[in-house]
C-alpha atoms as a PDB file:
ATOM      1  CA  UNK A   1     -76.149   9.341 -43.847  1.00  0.00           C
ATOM      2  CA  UNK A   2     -74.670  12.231 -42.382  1.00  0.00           C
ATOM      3  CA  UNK A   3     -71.474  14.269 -43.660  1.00  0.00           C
ATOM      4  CA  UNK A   4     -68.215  14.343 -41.738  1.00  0.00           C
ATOM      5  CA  UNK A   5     -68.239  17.824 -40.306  1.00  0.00           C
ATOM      6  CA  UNK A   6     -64.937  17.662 -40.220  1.00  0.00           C
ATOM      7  CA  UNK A   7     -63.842  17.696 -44.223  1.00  0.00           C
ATOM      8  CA  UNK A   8     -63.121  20.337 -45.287  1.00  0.00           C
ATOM      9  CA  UNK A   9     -65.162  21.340 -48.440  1.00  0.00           C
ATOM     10  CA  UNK A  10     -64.296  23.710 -50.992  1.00  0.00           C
ATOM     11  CA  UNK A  11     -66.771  26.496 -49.699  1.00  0.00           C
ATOM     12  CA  UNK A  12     -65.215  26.080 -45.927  1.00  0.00           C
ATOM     13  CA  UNK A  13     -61.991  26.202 -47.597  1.00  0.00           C
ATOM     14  CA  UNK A  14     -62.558  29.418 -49.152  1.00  0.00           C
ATOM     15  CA  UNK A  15     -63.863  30.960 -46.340  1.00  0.00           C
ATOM     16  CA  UNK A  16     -61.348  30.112 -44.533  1.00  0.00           C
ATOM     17  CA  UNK A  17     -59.047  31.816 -47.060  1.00  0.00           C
ATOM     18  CA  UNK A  18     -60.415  34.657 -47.457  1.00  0.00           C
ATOM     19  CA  UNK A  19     -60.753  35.583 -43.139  1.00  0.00           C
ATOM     20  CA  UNK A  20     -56.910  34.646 -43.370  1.00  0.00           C
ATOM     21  CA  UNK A  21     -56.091  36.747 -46.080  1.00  0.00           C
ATOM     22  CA  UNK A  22     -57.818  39.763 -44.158  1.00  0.00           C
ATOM     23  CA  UNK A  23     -56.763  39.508 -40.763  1.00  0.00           C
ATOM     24  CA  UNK A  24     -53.222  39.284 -42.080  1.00  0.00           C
ATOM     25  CA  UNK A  25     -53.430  42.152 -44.290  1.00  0.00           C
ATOM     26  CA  UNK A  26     -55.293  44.191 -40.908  1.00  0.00           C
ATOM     27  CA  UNK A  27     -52.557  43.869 -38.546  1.00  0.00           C
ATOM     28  CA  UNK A  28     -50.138  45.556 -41.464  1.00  0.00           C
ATOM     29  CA  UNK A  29     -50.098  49.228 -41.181  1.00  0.00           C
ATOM     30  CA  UNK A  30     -48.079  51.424 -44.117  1.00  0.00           C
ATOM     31  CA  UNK A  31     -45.276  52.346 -42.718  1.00  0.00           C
ATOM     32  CA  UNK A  32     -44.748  48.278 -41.384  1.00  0.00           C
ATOM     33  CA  UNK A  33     -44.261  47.732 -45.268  1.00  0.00           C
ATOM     34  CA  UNK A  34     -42.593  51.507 -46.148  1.00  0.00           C
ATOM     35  CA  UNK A  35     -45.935  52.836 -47.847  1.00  0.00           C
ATOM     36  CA  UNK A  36     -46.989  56.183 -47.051  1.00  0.00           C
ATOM     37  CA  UNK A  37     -50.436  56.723 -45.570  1.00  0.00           C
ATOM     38  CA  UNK A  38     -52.972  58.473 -47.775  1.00  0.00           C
ATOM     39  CA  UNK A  39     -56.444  58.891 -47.145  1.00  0.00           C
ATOM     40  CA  UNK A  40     -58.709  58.334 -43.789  1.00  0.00           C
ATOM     41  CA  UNK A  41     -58.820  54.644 -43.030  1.00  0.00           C
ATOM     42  CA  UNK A  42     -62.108  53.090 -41.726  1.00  0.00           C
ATOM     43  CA  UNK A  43     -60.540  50.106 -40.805  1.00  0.00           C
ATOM     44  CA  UNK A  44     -57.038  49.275 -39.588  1.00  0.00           C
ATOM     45  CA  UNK A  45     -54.168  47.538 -41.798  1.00  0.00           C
ATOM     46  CA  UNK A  46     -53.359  47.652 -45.320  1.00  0.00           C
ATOM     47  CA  UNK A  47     -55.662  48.297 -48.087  1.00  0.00           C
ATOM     48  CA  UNK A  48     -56.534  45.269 -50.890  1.00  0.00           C
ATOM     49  CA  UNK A  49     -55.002  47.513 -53.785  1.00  0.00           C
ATOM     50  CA  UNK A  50     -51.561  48.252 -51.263  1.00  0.00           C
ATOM     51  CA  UNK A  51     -51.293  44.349 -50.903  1.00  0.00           C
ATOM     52  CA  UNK A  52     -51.771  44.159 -54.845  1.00  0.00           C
ATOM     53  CA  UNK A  53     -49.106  46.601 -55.844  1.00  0.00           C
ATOM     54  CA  UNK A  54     -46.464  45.208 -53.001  1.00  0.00           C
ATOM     55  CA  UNK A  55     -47.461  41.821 -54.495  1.00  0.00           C
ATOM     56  CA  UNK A  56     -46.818  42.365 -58.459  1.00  0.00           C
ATOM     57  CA  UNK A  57     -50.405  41.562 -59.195  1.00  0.00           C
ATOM     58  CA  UNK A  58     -53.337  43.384 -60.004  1.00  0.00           C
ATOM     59  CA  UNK A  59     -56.046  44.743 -57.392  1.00  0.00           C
ATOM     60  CA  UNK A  60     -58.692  43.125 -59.186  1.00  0.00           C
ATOM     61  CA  UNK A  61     -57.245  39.317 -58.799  1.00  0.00           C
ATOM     62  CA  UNK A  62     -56.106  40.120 -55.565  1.00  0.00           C
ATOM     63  CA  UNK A  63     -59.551  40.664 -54.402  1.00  0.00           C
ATOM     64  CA  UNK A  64     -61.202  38.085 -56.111  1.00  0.00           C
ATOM     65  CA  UNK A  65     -58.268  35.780 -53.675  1.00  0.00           C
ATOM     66  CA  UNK A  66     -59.606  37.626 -50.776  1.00  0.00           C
ATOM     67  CA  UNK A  67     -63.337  37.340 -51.550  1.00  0.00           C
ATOM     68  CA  UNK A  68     -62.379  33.468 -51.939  1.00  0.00           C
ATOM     69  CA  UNK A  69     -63.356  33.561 -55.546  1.00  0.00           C
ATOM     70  CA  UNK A  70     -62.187  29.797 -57.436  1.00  0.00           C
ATOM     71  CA  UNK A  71     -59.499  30.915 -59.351  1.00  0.00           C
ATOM     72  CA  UNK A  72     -56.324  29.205 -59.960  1.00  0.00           C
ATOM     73  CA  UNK A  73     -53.171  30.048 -57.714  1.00  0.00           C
ATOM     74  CA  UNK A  74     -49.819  30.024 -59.187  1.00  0.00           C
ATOM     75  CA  UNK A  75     -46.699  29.063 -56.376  1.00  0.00           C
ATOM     76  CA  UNK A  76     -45.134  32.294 -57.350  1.00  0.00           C
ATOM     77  CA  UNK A  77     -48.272  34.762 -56.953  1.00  0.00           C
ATOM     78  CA  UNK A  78     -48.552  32.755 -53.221  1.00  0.00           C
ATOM     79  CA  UNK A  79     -45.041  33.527 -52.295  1.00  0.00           C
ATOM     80  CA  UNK A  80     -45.158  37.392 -53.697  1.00  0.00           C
ATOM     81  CA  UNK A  81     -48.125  37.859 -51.813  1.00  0.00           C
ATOM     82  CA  UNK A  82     -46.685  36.119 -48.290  1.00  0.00           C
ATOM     83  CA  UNK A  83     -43.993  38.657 -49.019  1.00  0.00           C
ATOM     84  CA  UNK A  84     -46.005  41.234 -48.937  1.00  0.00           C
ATOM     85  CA  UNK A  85     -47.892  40.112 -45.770  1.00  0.00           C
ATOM     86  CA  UNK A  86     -44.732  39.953 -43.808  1.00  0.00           C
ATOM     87  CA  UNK A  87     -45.670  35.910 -43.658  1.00  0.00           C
ATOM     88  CA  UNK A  88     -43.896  33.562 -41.563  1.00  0.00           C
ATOM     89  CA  UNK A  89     -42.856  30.392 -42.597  1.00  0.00           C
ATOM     90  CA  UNK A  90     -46.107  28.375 -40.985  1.00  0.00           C
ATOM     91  CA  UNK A  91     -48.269  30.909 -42.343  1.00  0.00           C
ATOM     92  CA  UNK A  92     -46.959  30.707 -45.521  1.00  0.00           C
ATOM     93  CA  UNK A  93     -47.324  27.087 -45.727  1.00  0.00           C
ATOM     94  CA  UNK A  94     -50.736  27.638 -44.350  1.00  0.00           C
ATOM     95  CA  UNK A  95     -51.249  29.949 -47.201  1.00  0.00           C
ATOM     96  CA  UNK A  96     -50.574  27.418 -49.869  1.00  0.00           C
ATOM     97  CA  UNK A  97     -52.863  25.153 -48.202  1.00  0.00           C
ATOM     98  CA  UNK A  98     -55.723  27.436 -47.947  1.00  0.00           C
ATOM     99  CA  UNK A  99     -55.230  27.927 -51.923  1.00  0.00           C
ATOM    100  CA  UNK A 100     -54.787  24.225 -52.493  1.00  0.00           C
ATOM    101  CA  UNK A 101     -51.170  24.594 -53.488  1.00  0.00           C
ATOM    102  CA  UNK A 102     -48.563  22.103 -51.734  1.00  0.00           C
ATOM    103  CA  UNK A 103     -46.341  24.327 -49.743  1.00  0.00           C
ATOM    104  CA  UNK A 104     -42.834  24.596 -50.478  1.00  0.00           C
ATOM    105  CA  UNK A 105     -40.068  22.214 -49.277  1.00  0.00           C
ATOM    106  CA  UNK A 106     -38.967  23.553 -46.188  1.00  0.00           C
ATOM    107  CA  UNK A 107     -35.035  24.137 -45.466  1.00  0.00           C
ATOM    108  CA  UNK A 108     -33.713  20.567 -43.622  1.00  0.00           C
ATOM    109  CA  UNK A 109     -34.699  21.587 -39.881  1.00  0.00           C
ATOM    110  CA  UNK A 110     -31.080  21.643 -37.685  1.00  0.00           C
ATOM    111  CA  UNK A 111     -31.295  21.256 -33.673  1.00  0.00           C
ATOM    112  CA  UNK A 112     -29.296  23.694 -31.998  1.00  0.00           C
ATOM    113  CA  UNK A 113     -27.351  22.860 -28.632  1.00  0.00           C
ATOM    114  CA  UNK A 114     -30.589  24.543 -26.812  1.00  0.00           C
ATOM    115  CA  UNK A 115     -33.269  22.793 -28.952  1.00  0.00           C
ATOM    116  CA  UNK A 116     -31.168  19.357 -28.139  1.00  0.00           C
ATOM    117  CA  UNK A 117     -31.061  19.909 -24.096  1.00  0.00           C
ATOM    118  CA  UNK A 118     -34.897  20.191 -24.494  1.00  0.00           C
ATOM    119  CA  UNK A 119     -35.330  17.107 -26.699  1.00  0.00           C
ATOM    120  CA  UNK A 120     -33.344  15.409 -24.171  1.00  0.00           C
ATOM    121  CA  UNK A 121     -35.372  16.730 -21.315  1.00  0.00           C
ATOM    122  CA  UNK A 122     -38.840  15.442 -23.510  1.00  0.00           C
ATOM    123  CA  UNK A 123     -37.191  11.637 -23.836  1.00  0.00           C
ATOM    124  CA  UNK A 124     -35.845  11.544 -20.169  1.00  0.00           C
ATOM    125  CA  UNK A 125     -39.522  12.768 -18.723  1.00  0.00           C
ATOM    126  CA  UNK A 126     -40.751   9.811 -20.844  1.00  0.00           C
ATOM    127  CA  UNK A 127     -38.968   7.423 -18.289  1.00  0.00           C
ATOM    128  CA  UNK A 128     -38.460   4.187 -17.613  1.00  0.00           C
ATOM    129  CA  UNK A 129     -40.571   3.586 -21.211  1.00  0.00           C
ATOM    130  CA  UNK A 130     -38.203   3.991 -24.094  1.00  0.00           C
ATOM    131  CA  UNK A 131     -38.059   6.783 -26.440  1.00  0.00           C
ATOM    132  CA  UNK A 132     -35.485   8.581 -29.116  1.00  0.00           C
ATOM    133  CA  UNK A 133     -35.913  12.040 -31.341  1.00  0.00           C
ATOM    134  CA  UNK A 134     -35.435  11.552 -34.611  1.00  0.00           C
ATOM    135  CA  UNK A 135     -35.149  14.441 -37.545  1.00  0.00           C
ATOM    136  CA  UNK A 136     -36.358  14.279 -40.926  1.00  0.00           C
ATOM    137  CA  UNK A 137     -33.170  11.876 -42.229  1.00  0.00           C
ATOM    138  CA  UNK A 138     -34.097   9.317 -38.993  1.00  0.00           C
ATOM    139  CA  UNK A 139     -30.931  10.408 -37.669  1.00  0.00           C
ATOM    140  CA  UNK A 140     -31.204  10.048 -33.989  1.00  0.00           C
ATOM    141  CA  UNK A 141     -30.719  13.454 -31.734  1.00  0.00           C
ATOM    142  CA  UNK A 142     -31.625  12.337 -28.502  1.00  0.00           C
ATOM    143  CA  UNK A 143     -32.818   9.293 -26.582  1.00  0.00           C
ATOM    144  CA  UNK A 144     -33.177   7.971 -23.308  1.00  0.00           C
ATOM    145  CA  UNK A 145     -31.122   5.137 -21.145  1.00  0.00           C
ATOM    146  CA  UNK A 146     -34.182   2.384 -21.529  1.00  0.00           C
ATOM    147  CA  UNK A 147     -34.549   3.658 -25.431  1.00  0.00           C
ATOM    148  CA  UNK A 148     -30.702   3.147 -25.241  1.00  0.00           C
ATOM    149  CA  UNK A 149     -30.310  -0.448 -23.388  1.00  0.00           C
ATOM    150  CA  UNK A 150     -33.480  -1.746 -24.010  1.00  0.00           C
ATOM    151  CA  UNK A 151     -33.385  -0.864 -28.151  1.00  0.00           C
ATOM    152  CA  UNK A 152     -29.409  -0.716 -28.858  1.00  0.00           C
ATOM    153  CA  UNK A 153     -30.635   3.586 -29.895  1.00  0.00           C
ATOM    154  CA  UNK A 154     -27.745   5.554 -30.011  1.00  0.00           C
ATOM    155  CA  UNK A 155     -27.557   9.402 -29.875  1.00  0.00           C
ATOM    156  CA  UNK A 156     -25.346  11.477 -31.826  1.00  0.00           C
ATOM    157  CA  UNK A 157     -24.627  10.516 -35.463  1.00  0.00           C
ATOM    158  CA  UNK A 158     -26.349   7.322 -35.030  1.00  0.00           C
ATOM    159  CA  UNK A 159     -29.441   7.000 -38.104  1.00  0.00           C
ATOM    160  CA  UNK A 160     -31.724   4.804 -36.275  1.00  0.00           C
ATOM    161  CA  UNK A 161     -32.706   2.961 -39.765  1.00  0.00           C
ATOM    162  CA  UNK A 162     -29.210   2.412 -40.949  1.00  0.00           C
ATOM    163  CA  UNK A 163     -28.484   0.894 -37.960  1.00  0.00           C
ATOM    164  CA  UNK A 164     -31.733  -1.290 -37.554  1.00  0.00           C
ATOM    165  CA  UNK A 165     -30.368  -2.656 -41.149  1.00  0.00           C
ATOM    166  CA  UNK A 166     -26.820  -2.794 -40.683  1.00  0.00           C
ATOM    167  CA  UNK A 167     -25.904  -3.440 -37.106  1.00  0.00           C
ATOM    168  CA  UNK A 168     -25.321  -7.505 -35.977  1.00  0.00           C
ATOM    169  CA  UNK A 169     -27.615  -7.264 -33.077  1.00  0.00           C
ATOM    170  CA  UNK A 170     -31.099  -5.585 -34.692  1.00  0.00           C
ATOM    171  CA  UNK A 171     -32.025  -8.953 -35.887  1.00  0.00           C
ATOM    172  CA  UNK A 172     -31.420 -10.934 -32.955  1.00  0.00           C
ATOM    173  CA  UNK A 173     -32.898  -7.727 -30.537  1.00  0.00           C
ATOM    174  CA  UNK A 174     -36.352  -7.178 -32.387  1.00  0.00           C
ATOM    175  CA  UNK A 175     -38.250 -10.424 -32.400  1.00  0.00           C
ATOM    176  CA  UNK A 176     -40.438  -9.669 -35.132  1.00  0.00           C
ATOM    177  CA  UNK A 177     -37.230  -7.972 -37.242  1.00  0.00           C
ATOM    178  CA  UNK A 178     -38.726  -8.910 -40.704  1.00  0.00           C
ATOM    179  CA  UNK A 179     -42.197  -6.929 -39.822  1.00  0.00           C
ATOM    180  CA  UNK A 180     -40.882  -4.224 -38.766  1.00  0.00           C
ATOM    181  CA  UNK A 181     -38.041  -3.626 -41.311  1.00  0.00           C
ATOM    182  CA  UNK A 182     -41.560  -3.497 -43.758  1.00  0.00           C
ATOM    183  CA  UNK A 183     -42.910  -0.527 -41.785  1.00  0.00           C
ATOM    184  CA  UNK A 184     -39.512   0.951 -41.180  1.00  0.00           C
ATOM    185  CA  UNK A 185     -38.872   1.159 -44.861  1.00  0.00           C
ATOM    186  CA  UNK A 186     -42.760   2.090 -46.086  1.00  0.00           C
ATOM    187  CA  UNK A 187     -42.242   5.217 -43.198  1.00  0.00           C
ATOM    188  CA  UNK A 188     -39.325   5.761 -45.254  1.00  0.00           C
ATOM    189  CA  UNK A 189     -40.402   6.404 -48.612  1.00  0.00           C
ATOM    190  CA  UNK A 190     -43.712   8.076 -47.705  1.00  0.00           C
ATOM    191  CA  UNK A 191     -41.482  10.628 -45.511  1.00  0.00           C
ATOM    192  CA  UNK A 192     -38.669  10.577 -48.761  1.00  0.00           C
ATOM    193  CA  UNK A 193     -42.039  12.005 -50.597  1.00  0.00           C
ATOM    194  CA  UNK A 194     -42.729  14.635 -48.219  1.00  0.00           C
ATOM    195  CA  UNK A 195     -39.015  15.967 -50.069  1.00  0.00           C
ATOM    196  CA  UNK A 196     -38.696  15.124 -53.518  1.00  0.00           C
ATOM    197  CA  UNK A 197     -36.388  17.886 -54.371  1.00  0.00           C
ATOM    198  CA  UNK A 198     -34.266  16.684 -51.212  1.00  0.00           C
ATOM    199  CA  UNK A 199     -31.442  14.295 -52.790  1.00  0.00           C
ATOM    200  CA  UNK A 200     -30.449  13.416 -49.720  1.00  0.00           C
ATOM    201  CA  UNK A 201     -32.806  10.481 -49.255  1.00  0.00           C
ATOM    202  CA  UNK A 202     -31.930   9.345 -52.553  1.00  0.00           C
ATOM    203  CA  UNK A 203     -28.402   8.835 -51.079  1.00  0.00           C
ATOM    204  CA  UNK A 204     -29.240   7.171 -48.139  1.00  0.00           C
ATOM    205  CA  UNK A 205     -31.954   5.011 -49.881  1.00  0.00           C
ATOM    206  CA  UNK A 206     -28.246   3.973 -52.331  1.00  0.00           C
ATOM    207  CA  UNK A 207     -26.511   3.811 -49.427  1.00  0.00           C
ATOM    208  CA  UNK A 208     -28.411   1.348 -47.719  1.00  0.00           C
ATOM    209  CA  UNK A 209     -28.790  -0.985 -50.703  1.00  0.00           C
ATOM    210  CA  UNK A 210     -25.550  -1.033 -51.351  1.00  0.00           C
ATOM    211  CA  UNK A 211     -24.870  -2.410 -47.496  1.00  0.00           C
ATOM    212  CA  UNK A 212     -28.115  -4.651 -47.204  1.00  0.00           C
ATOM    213  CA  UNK A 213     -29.957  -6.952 -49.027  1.00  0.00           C
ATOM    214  CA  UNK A 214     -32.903  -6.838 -47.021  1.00  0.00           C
ATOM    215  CA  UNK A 215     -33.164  -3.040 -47.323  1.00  0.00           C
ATOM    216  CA  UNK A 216     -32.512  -3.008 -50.972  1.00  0.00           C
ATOM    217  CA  UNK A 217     -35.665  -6.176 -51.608  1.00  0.00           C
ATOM    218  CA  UNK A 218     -37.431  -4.012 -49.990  1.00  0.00           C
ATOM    219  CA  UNK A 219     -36.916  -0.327 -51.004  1.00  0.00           C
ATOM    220  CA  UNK A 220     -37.291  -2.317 -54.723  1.00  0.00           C
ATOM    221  CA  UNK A 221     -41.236  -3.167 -53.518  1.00  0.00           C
ATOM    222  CA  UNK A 222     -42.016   0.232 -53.153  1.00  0.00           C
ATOM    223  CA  UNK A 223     -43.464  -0.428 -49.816  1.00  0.00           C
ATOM    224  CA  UNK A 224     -45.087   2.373 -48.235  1.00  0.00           C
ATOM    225  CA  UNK A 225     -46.552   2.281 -44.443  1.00  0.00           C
ATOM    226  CA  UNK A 226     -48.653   5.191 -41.940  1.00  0.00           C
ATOM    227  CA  UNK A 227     -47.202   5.660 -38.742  1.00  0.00           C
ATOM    228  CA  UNK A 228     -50.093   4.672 -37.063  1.00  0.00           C
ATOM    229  CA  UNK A 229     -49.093   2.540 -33.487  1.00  0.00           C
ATOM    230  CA  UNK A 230     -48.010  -0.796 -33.956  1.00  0.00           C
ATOM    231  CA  UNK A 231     -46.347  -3.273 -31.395  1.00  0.00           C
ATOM    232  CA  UNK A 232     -42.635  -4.073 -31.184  1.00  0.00           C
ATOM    233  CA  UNK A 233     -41.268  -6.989 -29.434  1.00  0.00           C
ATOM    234  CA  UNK A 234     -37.582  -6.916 -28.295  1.00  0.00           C
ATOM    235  CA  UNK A 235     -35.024  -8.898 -26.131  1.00  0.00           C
ATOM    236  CA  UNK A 236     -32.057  -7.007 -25.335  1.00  0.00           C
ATOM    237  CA  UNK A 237     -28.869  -9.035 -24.935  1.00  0.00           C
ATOM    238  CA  UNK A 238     -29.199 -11.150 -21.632  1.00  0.00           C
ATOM    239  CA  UNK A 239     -32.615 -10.191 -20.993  1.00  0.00           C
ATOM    240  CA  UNK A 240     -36.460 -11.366 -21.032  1.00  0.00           C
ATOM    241  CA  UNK A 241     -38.198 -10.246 -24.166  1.00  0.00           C
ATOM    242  CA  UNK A 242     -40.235  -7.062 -24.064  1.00  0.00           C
ATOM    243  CA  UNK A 243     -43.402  -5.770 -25.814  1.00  0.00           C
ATOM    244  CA  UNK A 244     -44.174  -2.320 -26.517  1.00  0.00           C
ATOM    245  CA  UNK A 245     -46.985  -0.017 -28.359  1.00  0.00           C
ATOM    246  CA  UNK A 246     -44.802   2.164 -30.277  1.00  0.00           C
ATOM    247  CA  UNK A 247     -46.192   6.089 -31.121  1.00  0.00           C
ATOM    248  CA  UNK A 248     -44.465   8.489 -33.365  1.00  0.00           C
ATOM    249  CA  UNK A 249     -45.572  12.126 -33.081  1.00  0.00           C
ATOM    250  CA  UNK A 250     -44.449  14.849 -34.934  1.00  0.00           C
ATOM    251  CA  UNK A 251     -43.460  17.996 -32.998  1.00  0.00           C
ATOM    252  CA  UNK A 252     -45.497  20.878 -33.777  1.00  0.00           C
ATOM    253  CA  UNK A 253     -42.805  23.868 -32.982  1.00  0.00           C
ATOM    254  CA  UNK A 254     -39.924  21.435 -35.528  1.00  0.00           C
ATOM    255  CA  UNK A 255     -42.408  19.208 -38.235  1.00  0.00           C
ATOM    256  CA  UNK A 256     -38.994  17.427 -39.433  1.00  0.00           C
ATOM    257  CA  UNK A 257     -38.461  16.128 -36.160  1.00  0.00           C
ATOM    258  CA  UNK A 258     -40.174  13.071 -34.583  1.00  0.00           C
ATOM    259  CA  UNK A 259     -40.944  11.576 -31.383  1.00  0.00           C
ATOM    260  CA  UNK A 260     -40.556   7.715 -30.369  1.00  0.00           C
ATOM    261  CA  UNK A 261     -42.625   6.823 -27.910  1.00  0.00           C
ATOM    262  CA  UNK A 262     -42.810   2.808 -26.682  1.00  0.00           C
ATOM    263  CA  UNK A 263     -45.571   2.134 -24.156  1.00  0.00           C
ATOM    264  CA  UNK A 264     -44.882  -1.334 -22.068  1.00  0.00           C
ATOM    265  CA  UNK A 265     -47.522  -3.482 -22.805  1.00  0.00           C
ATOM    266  CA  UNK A 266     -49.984  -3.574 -19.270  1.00  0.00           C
ATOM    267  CA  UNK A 267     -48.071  -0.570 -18.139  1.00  0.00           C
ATOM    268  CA  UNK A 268     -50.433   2.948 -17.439  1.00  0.00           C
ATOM    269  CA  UNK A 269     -48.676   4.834 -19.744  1.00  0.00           C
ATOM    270  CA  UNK A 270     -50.834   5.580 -22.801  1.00  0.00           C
ATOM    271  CA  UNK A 271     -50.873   8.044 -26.392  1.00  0.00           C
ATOM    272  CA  UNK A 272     -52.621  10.980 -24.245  1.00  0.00           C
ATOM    273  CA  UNK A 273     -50.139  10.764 -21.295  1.00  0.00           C
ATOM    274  CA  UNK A 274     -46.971  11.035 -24.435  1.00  0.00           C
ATOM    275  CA  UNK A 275     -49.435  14.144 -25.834  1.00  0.00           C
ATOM    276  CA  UNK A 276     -48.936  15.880 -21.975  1.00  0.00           C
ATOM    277  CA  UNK A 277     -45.622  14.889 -22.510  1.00  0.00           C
ATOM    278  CA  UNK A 278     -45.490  17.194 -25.660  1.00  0.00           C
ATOM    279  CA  UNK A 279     -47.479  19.694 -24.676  1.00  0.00           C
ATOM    280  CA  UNK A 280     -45.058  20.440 -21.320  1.00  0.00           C
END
């Protein structure tokens, strides 16, 4: 049988690693990181040993790293030497991922008035199908009118799963309430694990078993659920039941926020229209 080409082995890995680890190092000249020049330069950027001594660590490990040797990576040798490459925050992470290190918890991502007007412009360009932003917490930041009459989604201060738990028309709205409050809470804790250091899903988590019984059954199962696209039946009040296909993406420039997509059942909307949707 043939291998997946597309795992990633160890070798590919290191490769990968150690042409990272070089091109960042060769757009870096000496003065970029306050080092004075010494010596011609065959090739452009810093030398191993400069990235070694900017880094805390010796040349020798540093270029055993580079020549994508298997040696073990601490978290703080990864961040001394993103440091010293003048790493961004995606590189870094990449970085840690090249190693085989988790990256770092990232800061809680917060939408600006700007960032907001464009979310808003994402969900209204997804119209008349439904669909809501939602950041890491599920608290929703913008949505749509259908995602708005057609799913009871507020924008604002509104967290989409308290309210699927805790306001009087969720059960009578989604058809098939008891399914989806399973996936709703599995999405949940898998994205609560993403954090652990983050209490604030801890408090929500409280929060909502304190208010809910149905919530708190469940968070006690441990469920855990993908994100992968399910169907959602809803009647809003004084109206014919709907089916949709339901898509969650996660947007690339803001990984803590997420994008609801519901595709009408028979309609010609489908999951690579919503990725041109992202993409413009």
């Amino acid at each position: 049988m043939a291998k997946d080409s597309t795992v990633c082995s160890p070798k590919r890995q290191r490769e990968a690693l150690r042409h990272f680890l070089r091109s960042r190092r060769a757009r870096l000249s000496p003065d970029d990181v306050g080092l004075l020049a010494t010596g011609r330069r065959h090739t452009p950027g810093l030398r191993r040993e400069e990235v070694a001594v900017i880094a805390g660590v010796s040349a020798s490990w540093y270029t055993w790293l580079e020549q994508g040797r298997d040696i073990k990576v601490s978290d703080g040798v990864l961040n001394a030497i993103s440091q010293a490459l003048r790493l961004d925050d995606t590189e870094r992470a990449h970085l840690y991922r090249l190693a085989g290190v988790n990256p770092p918890q990232s800061v809680p991502a917060t939408a600006g008035q700007t960032e907001t007007s464009r979310l808003q412009l994402i969900v209204d360009g997804w119209l008349p199908a439904p669909a809501f932003v939602v950041d890491r917490y599920w608290n929703t930041l913008a949505a749509n009118q259908a995602a708005r009459s057609a799913l009871g989604v507020g924008a604002g201060d509104q967290n989409y799963l308290a309210a699927f738990f805790t306001e009087p028309t969720a059960r009578a709205r989604y058809l098939d309430w008891d399914k989806l409050a399973t996936r709703l809470v599995g999405q949940f804790r898998v994205q609560a694990a993403r954090f652990p250091e983050d209490p604030r899903f801890d408090r929500i988590a409280r929060q909502l078993c304190g208010t809910d019984h149905a919530f708190a059954d469940l968070w006690a199962r441990h469920e855990t659920c993908d994100t992968a696209m399910t169907s959602v039946r809803v009647r809003p009040p004084g109206e014919e039941s709907m089916r949709f296909e339901h898509l969650i993406l996660a947007l690339l420039e803001n990984a803590d926020l997420r994008l609801m997509l519901y595709m009408p059942r028979g309609a010609h909307i489908s999951a690579e229209a919503g990725l041109r949707l992202v993409a413009s």
